[in-house]
N, C-alpha and C. Protein backbone atom coordinates (compact mmCIF):
# COMPACT_ATOMS: atom_id res chain seq x y z
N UNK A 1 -17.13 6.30 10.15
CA UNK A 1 -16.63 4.95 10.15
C UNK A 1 -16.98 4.31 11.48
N UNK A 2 -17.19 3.39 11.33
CA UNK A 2 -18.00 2.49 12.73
C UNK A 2 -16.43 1.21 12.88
N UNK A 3 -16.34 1.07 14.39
CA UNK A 3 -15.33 0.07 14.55
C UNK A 3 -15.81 -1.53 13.88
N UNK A 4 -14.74 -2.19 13.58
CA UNK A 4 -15.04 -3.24 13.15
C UNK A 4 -15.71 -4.34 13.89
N UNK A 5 -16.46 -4.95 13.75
CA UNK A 5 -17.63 -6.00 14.55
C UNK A 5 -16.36 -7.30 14.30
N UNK A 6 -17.00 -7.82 15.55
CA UNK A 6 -16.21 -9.43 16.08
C UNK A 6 -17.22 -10.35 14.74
N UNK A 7 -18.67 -9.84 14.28
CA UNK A 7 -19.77 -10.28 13.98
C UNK A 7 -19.09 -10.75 12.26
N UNK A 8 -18.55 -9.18 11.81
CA UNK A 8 -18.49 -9.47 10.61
C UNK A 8 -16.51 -9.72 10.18
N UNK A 9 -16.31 -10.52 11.32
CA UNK A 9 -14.56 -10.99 11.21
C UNK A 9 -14.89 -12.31 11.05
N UNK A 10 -15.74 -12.99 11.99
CA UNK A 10 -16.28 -14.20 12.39
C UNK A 10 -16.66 -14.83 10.57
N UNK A 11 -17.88 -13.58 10.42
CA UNK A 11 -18.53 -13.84 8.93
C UNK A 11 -17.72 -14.54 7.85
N UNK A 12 -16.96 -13.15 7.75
CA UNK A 12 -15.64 -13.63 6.57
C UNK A 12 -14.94 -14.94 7.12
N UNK A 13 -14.26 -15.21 7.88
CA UNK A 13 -13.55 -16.43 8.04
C UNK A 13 -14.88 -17.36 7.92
N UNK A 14 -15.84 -17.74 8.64
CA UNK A 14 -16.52 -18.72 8.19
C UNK A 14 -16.82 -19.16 6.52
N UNK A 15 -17.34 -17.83 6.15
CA UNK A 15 -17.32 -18.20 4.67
C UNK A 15 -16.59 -18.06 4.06
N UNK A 16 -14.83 -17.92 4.08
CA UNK A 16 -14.30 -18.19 3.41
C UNK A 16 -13.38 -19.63 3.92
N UNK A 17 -13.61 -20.07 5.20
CA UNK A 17 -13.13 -21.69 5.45
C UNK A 17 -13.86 -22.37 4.41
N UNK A 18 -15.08 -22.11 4.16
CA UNK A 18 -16.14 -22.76 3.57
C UNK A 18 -15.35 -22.65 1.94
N UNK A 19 -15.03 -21.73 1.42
CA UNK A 19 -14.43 -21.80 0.26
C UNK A 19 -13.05 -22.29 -0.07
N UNK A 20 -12.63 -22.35 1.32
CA UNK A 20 -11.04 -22.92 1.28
C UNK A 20 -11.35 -24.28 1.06
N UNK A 21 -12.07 -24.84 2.03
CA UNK A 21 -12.75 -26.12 2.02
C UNK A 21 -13.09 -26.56 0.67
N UNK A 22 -14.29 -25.84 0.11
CA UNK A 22 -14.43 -26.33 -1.23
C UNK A 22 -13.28 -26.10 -2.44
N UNK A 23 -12.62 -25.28 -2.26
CA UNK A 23 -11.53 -25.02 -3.35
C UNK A 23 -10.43 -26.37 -2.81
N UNK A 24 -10.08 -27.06 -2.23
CA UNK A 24 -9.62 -28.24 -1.37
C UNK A 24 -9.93 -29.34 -2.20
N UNK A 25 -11.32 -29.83 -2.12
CA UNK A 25 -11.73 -30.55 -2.35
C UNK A 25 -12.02 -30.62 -4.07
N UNK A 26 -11.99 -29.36 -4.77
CA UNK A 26 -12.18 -29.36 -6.61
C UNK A 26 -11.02 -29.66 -6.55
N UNK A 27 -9.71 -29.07 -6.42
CA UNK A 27 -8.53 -29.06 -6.97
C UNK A 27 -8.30 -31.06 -6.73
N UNK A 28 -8.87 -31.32 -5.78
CA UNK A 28 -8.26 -33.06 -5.61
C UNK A 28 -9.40 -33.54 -6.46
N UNK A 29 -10.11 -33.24 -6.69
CA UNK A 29 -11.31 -33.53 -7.65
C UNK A 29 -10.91 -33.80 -8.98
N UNK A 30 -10.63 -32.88 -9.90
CA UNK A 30 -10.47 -31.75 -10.67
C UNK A 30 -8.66 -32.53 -11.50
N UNK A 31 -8.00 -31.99 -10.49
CA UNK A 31 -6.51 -32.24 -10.62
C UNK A 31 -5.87 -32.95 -10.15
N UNK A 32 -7.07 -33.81 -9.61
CA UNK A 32 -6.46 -35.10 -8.46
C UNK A 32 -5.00 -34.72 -7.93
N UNK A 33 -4.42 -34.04 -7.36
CA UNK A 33 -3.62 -33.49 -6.34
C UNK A 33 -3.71 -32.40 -5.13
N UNK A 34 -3.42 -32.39 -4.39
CA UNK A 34 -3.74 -31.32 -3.46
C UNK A 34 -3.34 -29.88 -3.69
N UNK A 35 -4.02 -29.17 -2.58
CA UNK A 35 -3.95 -27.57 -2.98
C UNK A 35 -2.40 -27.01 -2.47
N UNK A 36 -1.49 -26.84 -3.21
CA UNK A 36 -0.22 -25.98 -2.75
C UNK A 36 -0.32 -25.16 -1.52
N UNK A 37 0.31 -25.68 -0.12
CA UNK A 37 0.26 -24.55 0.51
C UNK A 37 1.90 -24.15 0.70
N UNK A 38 2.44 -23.35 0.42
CA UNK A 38 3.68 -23.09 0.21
C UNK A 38 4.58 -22.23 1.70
N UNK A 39 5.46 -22.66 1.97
CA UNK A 39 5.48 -22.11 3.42
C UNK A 39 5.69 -20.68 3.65
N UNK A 40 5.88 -19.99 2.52
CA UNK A 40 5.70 -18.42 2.20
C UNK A 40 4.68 -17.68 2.52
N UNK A 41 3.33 -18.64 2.87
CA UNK A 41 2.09 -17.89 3.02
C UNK A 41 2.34 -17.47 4.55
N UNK A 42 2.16 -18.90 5.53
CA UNK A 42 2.39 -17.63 6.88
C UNK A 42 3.45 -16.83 7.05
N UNK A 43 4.43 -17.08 6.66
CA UNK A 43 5.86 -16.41 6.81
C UNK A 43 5.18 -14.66 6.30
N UNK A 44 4.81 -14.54 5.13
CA UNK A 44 3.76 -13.42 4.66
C UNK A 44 3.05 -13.11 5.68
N UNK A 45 1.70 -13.49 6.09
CA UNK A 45 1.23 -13.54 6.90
C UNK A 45 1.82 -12.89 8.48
N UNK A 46 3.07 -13.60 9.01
CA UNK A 46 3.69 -13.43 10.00
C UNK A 46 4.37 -11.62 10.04
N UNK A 47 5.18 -11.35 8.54
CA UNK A 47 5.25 -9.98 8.73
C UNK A 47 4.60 -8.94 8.79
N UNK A 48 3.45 -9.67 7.80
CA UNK A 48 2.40 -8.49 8.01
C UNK A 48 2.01 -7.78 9.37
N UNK A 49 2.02 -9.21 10.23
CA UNK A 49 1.21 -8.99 11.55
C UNK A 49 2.41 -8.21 12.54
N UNK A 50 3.60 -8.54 12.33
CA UNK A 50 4.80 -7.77 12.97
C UNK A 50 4.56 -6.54 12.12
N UNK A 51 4.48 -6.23 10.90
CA UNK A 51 4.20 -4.81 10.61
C UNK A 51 3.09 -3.98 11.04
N UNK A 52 2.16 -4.59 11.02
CA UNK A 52 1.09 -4.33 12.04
C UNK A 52 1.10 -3.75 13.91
N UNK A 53 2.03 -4.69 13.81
CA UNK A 53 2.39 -4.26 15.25
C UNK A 53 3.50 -3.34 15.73
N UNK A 54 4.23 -3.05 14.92
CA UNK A 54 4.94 -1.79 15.00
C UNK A 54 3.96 -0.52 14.63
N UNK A 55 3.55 -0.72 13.63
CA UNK A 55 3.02 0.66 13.08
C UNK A 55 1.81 1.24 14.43
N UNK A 56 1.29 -0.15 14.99
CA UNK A 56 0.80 0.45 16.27
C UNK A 56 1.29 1.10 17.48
N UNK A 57 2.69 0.46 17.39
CA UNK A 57 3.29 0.74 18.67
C UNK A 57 3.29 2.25 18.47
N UNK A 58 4.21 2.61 17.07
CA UNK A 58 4.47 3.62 16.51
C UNK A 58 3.50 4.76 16.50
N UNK A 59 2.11 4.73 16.08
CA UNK A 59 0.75 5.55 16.21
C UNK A 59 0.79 5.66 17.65
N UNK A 60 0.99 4.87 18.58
CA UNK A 60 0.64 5.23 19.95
C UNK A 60 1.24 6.23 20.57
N UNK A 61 2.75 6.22 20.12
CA UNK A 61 3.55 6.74 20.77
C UNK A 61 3.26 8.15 20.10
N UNK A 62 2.90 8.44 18.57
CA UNK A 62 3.34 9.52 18.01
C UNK A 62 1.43 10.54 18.39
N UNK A 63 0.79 9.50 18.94
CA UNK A 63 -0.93 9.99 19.90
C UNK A 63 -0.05 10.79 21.25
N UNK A 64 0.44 10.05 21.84
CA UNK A 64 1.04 10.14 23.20
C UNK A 64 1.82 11.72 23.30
N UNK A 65 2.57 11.77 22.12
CA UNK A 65 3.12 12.84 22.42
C UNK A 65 2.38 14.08 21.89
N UNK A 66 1.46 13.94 21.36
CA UNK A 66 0.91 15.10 20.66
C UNK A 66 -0.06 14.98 19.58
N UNK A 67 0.05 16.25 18.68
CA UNK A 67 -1.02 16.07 17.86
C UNK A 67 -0.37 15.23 16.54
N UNK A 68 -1.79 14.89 15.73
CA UNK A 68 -1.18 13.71 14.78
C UNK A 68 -2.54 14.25 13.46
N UNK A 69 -1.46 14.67 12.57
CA UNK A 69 -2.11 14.68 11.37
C UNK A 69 -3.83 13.81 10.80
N UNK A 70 -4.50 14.72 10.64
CA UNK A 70 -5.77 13.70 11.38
C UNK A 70 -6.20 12.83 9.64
N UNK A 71 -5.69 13.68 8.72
CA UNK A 71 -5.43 11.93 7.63
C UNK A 71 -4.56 11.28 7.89
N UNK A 72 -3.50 11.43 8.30
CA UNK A 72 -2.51 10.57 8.75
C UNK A 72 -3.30 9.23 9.56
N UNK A 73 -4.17 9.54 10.92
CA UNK A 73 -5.29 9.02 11.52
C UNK A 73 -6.31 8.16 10.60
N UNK A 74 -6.70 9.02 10.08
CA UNK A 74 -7.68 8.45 8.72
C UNK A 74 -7.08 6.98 7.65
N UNK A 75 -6.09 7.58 7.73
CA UNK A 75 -5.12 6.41 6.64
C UNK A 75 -4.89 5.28 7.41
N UNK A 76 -4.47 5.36 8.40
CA UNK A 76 -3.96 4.83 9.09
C UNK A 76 -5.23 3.55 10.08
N UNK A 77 -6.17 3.78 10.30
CA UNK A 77 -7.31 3.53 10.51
C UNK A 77 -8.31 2.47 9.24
N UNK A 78 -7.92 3.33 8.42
CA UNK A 78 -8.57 2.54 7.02
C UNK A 78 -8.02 1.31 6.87
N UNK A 79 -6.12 1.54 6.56
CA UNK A 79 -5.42 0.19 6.45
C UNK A 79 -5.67 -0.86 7.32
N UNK A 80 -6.05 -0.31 9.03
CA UNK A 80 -6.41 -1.02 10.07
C UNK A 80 -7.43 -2.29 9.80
N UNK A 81 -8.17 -1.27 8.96
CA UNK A 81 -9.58 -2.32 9.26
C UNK A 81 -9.66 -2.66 7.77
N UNK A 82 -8.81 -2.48 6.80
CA UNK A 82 -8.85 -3.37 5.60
C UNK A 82 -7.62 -4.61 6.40
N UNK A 83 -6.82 -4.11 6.74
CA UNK A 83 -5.91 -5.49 7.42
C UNK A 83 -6.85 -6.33 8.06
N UNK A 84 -7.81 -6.01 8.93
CA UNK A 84 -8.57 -6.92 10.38
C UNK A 84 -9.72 -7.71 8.75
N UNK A 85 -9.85 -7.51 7.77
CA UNK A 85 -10.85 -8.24 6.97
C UNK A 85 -9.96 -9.22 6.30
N UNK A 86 -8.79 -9.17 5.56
CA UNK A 86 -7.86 -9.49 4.83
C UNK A 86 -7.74 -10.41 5.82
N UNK A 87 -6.80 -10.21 6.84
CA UNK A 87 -6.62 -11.28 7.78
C UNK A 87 -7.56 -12.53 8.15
N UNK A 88 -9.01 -11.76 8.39
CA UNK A 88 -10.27 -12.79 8.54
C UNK A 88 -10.10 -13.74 7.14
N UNK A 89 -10.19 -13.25 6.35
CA UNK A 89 -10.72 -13.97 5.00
C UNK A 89 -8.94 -14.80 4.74
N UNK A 90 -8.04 -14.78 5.21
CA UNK A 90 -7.04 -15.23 4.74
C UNK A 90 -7.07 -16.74 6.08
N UNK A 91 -7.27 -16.06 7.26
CA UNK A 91 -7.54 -16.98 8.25
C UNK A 91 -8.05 -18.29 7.80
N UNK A 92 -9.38 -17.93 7.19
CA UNK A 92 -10.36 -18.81 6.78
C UNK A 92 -10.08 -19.28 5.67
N UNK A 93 -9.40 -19.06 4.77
CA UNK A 93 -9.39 -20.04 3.63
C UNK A 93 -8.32 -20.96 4.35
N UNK A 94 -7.26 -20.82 4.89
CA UNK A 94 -5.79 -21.78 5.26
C UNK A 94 -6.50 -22.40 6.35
N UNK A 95 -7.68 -22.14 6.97
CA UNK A 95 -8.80 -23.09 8.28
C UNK A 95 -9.31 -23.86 7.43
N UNK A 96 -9.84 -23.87 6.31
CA UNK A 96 -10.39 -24.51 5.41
C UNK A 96 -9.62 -25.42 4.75
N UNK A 97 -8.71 -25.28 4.18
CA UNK A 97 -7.42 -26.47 3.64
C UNK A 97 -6.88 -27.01 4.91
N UNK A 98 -6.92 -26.42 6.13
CA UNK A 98 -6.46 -27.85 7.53
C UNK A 98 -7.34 -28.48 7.35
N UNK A 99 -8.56 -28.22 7.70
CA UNK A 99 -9.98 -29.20 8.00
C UNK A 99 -9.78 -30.10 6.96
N UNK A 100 -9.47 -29.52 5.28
CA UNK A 100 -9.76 -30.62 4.52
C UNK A 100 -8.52 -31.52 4.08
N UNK A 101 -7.31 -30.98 4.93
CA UNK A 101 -6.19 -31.62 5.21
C UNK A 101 -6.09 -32.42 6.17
N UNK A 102 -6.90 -32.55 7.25
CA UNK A 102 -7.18 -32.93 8.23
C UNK A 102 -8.03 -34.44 7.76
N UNK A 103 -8.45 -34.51 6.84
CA UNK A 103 -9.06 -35.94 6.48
C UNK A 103 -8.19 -36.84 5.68
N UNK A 104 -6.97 -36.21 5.43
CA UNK A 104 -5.70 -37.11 4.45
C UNK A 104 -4.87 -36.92 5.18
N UNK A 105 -4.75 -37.07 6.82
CA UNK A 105 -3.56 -36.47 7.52
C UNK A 105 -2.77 -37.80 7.33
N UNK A 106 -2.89 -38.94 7.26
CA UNK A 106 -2.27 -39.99 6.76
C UNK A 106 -1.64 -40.46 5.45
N UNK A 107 -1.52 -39.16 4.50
CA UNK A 107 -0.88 -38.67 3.91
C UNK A 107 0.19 -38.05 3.83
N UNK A 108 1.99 -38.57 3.96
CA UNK A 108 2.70 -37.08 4.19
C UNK A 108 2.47 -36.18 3.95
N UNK A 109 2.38 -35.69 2.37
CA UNK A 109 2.22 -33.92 1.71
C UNK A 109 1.00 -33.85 2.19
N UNK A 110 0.20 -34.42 2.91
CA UNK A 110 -0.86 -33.87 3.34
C UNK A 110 -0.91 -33.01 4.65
N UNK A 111 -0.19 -33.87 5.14
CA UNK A 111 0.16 -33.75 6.34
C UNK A 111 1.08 -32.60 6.24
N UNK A 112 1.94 -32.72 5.65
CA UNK A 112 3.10 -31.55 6.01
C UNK A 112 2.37 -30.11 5.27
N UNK A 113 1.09 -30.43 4.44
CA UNK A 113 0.67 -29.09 3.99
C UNK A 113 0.04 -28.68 4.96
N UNK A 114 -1.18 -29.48 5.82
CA UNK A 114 -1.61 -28.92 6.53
C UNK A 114 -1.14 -28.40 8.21
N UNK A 115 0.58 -28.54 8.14
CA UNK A 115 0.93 -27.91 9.31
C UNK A 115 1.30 -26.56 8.41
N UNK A 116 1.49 -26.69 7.16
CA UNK A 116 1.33 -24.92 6.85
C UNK A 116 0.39 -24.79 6.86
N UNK A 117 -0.63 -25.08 6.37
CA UNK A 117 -2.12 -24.28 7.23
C UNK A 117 -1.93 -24.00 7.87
N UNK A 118 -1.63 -24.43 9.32
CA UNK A 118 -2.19 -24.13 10.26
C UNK A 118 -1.28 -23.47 10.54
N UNK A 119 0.41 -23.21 10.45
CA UNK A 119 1.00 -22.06 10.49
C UNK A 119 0.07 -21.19 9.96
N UNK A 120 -0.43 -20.67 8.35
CA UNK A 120 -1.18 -19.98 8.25
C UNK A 120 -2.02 -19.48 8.71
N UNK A 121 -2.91 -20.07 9.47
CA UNK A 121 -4.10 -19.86 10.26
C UNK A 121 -3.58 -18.68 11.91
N UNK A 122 -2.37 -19.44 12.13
CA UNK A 122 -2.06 -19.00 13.39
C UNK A 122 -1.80 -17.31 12.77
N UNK A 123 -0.78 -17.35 12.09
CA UNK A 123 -0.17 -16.32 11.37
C UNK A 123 -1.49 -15.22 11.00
N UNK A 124 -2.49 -15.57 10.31
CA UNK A 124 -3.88 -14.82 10.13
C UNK A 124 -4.28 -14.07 11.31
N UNK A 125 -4.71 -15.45 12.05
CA UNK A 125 -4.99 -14.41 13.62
C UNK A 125 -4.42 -13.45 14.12
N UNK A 126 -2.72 -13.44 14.09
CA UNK A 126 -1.70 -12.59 14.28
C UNK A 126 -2.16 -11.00 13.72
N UNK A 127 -2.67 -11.11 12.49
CA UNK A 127 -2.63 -10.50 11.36
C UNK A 127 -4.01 -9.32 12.01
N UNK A 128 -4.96 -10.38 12.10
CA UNK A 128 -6.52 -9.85 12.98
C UNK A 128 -5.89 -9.36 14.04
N UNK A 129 -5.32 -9.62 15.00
CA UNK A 129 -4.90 -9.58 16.52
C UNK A 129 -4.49 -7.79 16.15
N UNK A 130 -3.31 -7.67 15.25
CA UNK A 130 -2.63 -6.17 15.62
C UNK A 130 -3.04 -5.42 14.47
N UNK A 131 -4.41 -5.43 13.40
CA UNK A 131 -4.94 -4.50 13.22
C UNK A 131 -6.11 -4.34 14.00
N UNK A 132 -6.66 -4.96 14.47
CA UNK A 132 -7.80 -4.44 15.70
C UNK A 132 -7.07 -3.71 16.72
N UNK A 133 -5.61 -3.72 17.34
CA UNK A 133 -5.42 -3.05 18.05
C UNK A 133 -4.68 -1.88 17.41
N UNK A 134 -4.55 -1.60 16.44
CA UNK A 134 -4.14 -0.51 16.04
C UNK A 134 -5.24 0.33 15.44
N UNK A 135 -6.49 -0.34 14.91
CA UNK A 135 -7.82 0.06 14.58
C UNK A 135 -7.99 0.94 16.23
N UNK A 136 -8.08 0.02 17.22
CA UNK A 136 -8.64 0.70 18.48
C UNK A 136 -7.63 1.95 18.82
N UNK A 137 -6.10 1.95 18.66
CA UNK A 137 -5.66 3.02 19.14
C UNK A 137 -5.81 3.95 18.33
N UNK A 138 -6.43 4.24 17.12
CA UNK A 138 -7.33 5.43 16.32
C UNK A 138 -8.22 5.72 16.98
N UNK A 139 -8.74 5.48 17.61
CA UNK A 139 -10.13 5.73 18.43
C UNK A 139 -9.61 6.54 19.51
N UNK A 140 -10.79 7.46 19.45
CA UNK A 140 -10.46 8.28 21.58
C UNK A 140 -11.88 8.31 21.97
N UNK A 141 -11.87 8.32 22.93
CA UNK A 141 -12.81 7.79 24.26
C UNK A 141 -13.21 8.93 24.74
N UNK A 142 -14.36 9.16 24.80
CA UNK A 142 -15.03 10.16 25.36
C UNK A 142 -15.16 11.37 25.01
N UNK A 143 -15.34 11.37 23.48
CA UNK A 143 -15.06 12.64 22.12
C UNK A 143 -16.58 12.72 21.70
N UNK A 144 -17.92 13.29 22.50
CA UNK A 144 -19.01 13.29 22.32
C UNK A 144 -19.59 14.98 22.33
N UNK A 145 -18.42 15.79 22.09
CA UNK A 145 -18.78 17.56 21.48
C UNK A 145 -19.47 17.57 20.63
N UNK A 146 -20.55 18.91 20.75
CA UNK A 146 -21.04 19.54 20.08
C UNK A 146 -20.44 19.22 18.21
N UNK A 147 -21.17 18.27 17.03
CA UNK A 147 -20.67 18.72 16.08
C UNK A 147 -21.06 19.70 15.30
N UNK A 148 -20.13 20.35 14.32
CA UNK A 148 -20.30 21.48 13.64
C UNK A 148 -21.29 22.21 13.37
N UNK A 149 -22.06 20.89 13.28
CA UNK A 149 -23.55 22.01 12.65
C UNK A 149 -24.65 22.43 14.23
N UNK A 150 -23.55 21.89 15.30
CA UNK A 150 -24.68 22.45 16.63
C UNK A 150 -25.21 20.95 17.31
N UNK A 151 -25.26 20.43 16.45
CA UNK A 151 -26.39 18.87 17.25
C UNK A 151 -25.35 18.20 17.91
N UNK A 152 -26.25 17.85 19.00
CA UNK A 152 -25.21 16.95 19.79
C UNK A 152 -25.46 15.30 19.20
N UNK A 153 -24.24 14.65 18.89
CA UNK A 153 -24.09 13.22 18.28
C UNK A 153 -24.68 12.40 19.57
N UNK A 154 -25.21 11.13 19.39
CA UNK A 154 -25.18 10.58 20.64
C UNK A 154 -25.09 9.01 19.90
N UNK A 155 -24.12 8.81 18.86
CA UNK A 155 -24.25 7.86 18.25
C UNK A 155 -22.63 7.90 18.45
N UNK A 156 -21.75 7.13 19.12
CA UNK A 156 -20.60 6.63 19.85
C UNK A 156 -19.66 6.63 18.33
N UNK A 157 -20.52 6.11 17.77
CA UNK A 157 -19.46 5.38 16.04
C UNK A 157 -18.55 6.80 15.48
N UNK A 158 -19.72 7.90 15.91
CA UNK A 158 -19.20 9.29 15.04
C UNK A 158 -18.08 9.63 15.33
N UNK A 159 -17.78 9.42 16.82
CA UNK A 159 -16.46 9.97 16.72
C UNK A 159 -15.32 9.12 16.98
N UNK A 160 -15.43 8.14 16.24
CA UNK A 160 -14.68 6.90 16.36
C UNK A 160 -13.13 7.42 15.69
N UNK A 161 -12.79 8.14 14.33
CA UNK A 161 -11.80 8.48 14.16
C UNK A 161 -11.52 10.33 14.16
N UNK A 162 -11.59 10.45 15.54
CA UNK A 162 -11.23 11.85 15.72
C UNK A 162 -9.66 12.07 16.71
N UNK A 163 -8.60 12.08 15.24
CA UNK A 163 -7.37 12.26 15.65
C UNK A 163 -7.31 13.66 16.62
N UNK A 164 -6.26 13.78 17.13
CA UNK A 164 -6.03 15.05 18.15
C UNK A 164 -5.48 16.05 16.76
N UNK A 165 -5.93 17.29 17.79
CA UNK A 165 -5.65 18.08 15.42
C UNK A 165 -4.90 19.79 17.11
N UNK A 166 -4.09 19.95 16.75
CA UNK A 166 -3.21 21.29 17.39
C UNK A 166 -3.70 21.83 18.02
């Protein structure tokens, strides 16, 4: 598993602002009314990223003291970096309904939807913010041993999730 790129967080939120954007603009098209943003989404959003951020605190501490079940590591790592994509792509669609909220801001419900956007948006980042750092505290630094079969790795990514094992 290779750490997650700034390259392909960036990706997803761009193209999915781009779809928030256009899904924005059909629904007022379409259904001539605007897109529901309901204030449940960042509030969602918001725990996730507090759950996020415990479960890191939590991995750190349970690294710190010792050894740690190395699927436990594995699992734990995976959710990381399915959270840091989820987040991107959730970022970007609620960036996409501000922007296109942002042209009816002289609209109340427009207006008042797109300060949930942008709660949303903030809330997303939140979301990115504490699975990248819980992605990174899976990682150990300077884990470039001999692997199994004898060859020495010199490709950094390999030992990106090598929990401490007894």
């Amino acid at each position: 598993m290779t750490p997650t790129s700034a390259r392909l967080l960036l990706t997803l939120g761009g193209v999915s602002a781009v779809g928030g954007w256009v899904v924005a603009d059909l629904v007022d098209r379409i259904a001539g009314r605007t897109v529901p943003v309901p204030w449940t989404a960042p509030a969602t959003l918001a725990i996730l990223a507090i759950a996020l951020a415990i479960w890191a605190v939590g991995m750190r501490r349970r690294l710190r003291e010792g050894p740690v079940d190395p699927f436990a590591a594995a699992r734990t790592a995976a959710l990381a970096m399915a959270a840091s994509r989820t987040g991107a792509i959730a970022t970007g669609v609620y960036a996409g309904f501000l922007v296109w909220f942002a042209g009816q801001w002289f609209i109340e419900i427009s207006r008042y939807r797109g300060y949930a956007s942008l709660s949303a948006v903030l809330a997303g980042l939140g979301v990115v913010a504490a699975a990248l750092w819980l992605e990174r505290i899976c990682r150990i630094k300077g884990d470039s041993d001999d692997d199994d079969d004898g060859t020495t790795d010199t490709d950094s990514s390999a030992d990106w999730v090598h929990p401490r094992v007894g």
